[in-house]
C-alpha atoms as a PDB file:
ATOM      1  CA  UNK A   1      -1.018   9.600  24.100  1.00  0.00           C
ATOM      2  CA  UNK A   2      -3.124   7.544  26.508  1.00  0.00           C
ATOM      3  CA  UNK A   3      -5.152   4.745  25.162  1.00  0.00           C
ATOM      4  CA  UNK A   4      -8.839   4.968  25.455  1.00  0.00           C
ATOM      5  CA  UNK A   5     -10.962   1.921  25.638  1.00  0.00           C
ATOM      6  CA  UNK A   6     -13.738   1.972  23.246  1.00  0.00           C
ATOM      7  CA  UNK A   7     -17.440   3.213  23.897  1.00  0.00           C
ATOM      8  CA  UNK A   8     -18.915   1.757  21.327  1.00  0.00           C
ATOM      9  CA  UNK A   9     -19.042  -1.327  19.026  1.00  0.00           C
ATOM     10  CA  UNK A  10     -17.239  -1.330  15.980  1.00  0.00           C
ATOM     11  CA  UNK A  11     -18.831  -3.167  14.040  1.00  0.00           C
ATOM     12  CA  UNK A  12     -22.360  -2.089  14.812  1.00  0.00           C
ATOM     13  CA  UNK A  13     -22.588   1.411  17.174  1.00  0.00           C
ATOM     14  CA  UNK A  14     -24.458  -0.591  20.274  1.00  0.00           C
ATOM     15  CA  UNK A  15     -22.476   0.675  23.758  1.00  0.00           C
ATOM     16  CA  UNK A  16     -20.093  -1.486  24.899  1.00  0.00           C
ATOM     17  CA  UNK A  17     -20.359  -3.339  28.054  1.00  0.00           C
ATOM     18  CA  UNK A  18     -17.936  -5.289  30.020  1.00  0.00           C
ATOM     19  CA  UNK A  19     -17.484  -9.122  29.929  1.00  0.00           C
ATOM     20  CA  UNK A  20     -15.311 -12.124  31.067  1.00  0.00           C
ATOM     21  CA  UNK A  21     -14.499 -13.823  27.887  1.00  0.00           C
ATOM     22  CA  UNK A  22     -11.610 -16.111  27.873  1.00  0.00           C
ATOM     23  CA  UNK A  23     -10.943 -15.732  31.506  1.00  0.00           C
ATOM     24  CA  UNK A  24     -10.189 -11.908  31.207  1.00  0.00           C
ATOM     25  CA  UNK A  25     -12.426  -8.820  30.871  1.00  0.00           C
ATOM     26  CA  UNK A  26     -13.076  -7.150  27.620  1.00  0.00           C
ATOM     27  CA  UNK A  27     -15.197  -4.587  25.973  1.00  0.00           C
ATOM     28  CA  UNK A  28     -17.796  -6.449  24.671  1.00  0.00           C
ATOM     29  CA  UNK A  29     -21.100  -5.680  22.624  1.00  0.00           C
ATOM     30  CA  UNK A  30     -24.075  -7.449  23.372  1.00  0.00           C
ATOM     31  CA  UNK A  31     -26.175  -6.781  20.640  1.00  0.00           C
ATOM     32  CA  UNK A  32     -23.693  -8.396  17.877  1.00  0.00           C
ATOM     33  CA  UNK A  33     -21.286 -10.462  20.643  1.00  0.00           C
ATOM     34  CA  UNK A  34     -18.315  -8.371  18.896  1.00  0.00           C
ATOM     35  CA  UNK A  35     -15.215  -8.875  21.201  1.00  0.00           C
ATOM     36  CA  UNK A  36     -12.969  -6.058  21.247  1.00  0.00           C
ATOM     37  CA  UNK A  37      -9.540  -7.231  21.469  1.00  0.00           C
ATOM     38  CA  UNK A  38      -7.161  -5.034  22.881  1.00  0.00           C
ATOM     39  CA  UNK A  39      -2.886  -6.324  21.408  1.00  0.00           C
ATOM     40  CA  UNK A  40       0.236  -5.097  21.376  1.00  0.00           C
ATOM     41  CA  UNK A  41       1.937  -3.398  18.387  1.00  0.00           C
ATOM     42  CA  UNK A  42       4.672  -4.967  17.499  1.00  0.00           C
ATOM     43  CA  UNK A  43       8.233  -2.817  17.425  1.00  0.00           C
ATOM     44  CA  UNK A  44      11.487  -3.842  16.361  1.00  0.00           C
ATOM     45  CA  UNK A  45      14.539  -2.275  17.567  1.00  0.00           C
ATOM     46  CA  UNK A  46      18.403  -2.817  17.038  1.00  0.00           C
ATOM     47  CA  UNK A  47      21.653  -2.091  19.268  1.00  0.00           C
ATOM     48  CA  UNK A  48      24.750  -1.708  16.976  1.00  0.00           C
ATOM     49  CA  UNK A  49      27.430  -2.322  18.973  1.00  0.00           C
ATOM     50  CA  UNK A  50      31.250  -1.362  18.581  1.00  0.00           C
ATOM     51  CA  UNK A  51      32.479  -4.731  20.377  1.00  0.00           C
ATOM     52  CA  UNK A  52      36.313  -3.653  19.615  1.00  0.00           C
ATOM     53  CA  UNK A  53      36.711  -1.284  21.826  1.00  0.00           C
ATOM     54  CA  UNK A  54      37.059  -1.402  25.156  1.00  0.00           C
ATOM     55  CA  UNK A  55      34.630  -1.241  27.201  1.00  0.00           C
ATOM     56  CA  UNK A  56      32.460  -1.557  23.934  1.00  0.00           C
ATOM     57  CA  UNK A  57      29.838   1.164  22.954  1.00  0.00           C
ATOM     58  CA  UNK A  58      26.258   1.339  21.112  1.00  0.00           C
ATOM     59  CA  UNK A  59      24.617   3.328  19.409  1.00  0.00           C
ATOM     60  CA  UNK A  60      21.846   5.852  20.810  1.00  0.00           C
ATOM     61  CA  UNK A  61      19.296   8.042  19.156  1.00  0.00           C
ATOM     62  CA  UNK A  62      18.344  10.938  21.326  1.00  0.00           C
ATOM     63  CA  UNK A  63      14.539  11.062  20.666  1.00  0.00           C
ATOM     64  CA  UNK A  64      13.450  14.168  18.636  1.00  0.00           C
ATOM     65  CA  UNK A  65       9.276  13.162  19.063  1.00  0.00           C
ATOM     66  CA  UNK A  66       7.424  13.211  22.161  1.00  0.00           C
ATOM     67  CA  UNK A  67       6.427  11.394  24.294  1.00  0.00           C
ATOM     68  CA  UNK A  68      10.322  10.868  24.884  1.00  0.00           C
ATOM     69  CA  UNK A  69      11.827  13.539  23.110  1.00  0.00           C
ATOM     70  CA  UNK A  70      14.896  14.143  24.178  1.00  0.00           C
ATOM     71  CA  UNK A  71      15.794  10.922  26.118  1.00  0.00           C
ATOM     72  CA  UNK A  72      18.481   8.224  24.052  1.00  0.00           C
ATOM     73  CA  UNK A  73      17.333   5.259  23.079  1.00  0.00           C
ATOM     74  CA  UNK A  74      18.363   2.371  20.532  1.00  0.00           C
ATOM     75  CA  UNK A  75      17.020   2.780  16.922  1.00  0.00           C
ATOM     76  CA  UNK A  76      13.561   1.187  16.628  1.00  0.00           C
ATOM     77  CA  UNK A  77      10.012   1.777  15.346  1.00  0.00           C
ATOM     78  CA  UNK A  78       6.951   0.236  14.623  1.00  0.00           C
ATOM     79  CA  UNK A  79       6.702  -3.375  12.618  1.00  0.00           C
ATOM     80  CA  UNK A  80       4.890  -2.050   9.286  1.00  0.00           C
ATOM     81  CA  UNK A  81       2.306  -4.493   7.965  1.00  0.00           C
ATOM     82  CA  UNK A  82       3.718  -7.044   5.838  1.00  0.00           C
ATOM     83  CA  UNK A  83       7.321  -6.217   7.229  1.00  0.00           C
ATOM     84  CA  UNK A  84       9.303  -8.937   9.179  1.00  0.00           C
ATOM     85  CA  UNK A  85      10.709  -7.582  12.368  1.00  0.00           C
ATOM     86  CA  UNK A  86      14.358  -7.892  11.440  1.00  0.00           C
ATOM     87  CA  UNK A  87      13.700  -5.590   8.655  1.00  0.00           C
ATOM     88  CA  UNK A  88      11.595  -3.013  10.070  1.00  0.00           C
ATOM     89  CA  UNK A  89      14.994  -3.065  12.357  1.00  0.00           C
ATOM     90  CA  UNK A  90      16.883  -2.675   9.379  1.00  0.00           C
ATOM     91  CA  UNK A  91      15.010   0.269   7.798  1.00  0.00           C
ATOM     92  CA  UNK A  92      14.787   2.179  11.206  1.00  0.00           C
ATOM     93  CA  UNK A  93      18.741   1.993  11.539  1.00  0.00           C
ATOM     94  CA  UNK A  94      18.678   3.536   8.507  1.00  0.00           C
ATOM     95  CA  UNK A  95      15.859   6.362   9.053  1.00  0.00           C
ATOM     96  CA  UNK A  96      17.378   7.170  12.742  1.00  0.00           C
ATOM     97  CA  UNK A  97      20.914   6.706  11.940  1.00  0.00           C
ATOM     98  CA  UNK A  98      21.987   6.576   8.344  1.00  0.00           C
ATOM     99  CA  UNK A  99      23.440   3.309   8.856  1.00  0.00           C
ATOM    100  CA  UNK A 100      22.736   0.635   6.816  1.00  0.00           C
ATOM    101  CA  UNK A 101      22.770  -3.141   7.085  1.00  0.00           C
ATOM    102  CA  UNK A 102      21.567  -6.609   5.804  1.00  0.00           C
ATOM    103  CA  UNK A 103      19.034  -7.435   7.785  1.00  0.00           C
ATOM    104  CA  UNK A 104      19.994 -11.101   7.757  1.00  0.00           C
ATOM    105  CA  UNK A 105      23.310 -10.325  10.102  1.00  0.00           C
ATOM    106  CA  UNK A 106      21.142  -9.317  12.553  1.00  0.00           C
ATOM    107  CA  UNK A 107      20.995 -11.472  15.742  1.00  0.00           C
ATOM    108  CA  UNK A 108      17.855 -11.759  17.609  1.00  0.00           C
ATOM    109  CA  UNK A 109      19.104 -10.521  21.398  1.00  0.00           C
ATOM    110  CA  UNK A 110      15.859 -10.557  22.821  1.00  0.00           C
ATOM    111  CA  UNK A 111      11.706  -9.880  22.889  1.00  0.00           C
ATOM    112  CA  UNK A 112       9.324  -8.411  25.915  1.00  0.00           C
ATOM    113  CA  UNK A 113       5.946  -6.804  26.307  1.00  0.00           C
ATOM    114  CA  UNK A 114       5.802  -3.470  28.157  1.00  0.00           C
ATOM    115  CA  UNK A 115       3.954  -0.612  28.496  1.00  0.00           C
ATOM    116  CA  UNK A 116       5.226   2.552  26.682  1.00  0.00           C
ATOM    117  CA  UNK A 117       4.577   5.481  29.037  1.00  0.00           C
ATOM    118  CA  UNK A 118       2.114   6.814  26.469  1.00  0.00           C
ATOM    119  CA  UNK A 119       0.112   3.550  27.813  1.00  0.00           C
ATOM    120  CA  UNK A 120       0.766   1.530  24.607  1.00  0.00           C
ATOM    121  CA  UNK A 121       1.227  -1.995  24.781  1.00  0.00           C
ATOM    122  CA  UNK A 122       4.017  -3.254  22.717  1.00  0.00           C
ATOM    123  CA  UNK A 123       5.568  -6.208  21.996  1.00  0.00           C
ATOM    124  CA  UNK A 124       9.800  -5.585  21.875  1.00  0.00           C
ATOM    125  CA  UNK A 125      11.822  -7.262  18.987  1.00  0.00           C
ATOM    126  CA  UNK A 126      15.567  -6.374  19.894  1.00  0.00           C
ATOM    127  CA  UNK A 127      17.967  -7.355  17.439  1.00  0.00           C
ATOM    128  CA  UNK A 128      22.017  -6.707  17.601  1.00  0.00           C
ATOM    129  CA  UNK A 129      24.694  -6.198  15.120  1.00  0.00           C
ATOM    130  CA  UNK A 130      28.591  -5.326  15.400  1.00  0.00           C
ATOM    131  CA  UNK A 131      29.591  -2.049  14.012  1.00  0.00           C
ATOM    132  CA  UNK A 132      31.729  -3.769  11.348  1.00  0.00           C
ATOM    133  CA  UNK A 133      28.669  -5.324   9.792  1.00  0.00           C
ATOM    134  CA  UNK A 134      26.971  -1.663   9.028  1.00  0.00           C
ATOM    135  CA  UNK A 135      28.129   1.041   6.685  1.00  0.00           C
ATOM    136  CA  UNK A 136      27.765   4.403   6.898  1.00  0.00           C
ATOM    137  CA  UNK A 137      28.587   7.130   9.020  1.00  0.00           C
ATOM    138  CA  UNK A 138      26.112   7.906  12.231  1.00  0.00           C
ATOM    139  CA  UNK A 139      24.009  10.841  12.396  1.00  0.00           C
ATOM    140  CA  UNK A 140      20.715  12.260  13.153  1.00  0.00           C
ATOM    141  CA  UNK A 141      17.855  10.978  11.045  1.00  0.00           C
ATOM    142  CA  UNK A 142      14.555  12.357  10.300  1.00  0.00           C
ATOM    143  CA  UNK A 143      12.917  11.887  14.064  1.00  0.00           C
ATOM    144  CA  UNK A 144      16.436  11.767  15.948  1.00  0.00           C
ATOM    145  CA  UNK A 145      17.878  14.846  17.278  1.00  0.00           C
ATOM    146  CA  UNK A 146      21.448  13.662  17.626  1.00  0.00           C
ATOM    147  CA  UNK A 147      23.252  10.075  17.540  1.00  0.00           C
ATOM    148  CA  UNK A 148      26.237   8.963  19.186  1.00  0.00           C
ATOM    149  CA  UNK A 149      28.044   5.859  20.798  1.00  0.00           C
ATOM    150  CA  UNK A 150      28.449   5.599  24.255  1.00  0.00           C
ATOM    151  CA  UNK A 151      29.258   3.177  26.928  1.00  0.00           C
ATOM    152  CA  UNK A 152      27.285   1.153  29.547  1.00  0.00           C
ATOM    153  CA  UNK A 153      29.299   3.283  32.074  1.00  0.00           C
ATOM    154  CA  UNK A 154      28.373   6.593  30.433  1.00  0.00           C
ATOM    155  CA  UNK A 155      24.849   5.880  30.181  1.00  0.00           C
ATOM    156  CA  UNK A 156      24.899   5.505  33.734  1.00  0.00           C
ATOM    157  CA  UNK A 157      25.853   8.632  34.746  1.00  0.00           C
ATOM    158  CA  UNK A 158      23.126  10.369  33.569  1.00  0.00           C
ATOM    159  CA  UNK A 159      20.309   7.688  34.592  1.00  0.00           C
ATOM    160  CA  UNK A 160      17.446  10.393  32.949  1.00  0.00           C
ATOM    161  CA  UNK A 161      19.110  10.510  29.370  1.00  0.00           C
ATOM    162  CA  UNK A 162      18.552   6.735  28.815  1.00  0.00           C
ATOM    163  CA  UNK A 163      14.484   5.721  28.041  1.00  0.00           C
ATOM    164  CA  UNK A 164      13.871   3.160  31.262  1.00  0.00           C
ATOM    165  CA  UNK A 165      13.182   0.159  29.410  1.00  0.00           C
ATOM    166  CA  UNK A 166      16.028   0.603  26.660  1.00  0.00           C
ATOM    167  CA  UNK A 167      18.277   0.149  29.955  1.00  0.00           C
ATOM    168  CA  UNK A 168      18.197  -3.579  29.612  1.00  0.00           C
ATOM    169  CA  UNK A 169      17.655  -3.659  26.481  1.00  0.00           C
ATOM    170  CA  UNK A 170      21.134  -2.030  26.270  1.00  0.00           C
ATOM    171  CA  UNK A 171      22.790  -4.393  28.447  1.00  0.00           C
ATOM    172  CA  UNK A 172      21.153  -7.818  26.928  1.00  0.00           C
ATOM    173  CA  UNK A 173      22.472  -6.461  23.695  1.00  0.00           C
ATOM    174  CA  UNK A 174      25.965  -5.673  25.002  1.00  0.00           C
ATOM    175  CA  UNK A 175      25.749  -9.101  26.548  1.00  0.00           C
ATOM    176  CA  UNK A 176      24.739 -10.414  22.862  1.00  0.00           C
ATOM    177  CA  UNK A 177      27.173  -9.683  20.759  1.00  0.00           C
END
């Protein structure tokens, strides 16, 4: 999925040209002066961590969905409208994993802006939690193909099977906790 800038105005259907407003270029109509702002979707993700063993371990999802079907990754998913990030984290533990937790033990580990390789911009919310503080047993969700706990050291093997930016994120969680 590749984003497309828009052709037309939105608001009234006049072709969109290109202008410097606020000291960057935009999509901008000149028959209305609509401004098409392009921002980032907000995500919230969360790295449960099992910080008693040794090295510790997190929890992966391999993807089930394209665009990164079959790479791991840590649970997360869009921020729903009216949803704070922590428990949009929360519910997609739950959906990917089975796992649930209180969304109030979870500790804010970091937030970034990158773009997804389907070209959408997104604004990061990466939470972590220790093991102990979830219940439930892991396992495949409704758009994860497998789950499973695994090591800094093991993901590093296999560079390919981890999702790029969900490397760091990884390692700022295992930091984290």
């Amino acid at each position: 999925m590749v984003a497309v800038e828009p052709s037309f105005c939105p608001a009234c259907g006049t072709p969109l040209e290109t202008r410097r407003v606020e000291e960057r270029d935009r999509a901008y109509c000149p028959s209305c002066a609509h401004v098409v702002w392009r921002n980032p979707v907000p995500t919230a993700a969360v790295a449960v961590v099992e910080d008693w063993t040794d090295p510790p371990r997190v929890l992966l999802v391999r993807r089930r969905q394209p665009p990164d079907a079959g790479q791991w990754s840590i649970p997360a998913g869009f921020v729903e409208y009216g949803e704070h990030p922590r428990g949009a984290a929360a519910r997609e533990l739950r959906e990917e994993t089975g796992l649930r937790v209180d969304a109030d033990a979870l500790a804010l580990v970091d937030v970034d802006d990158l773009v997804h390789p389907s070209d959408r911009h997104l604004v990061t919310i990466t939470y972590a939690v220790s093991r102990e503080r979830t219940t439930g047993d892991p396992v495949a969700g409704s758009d994860a193909a497998d789950a499973g706990f695994w090591t800094l050291d093991e993901l590093c093997e296999d560079e390919a099977a981890l999702r790029a930016f969900d490397r760091d994120r990884v390692r700022r969680a295992l930091d984290g906790v």
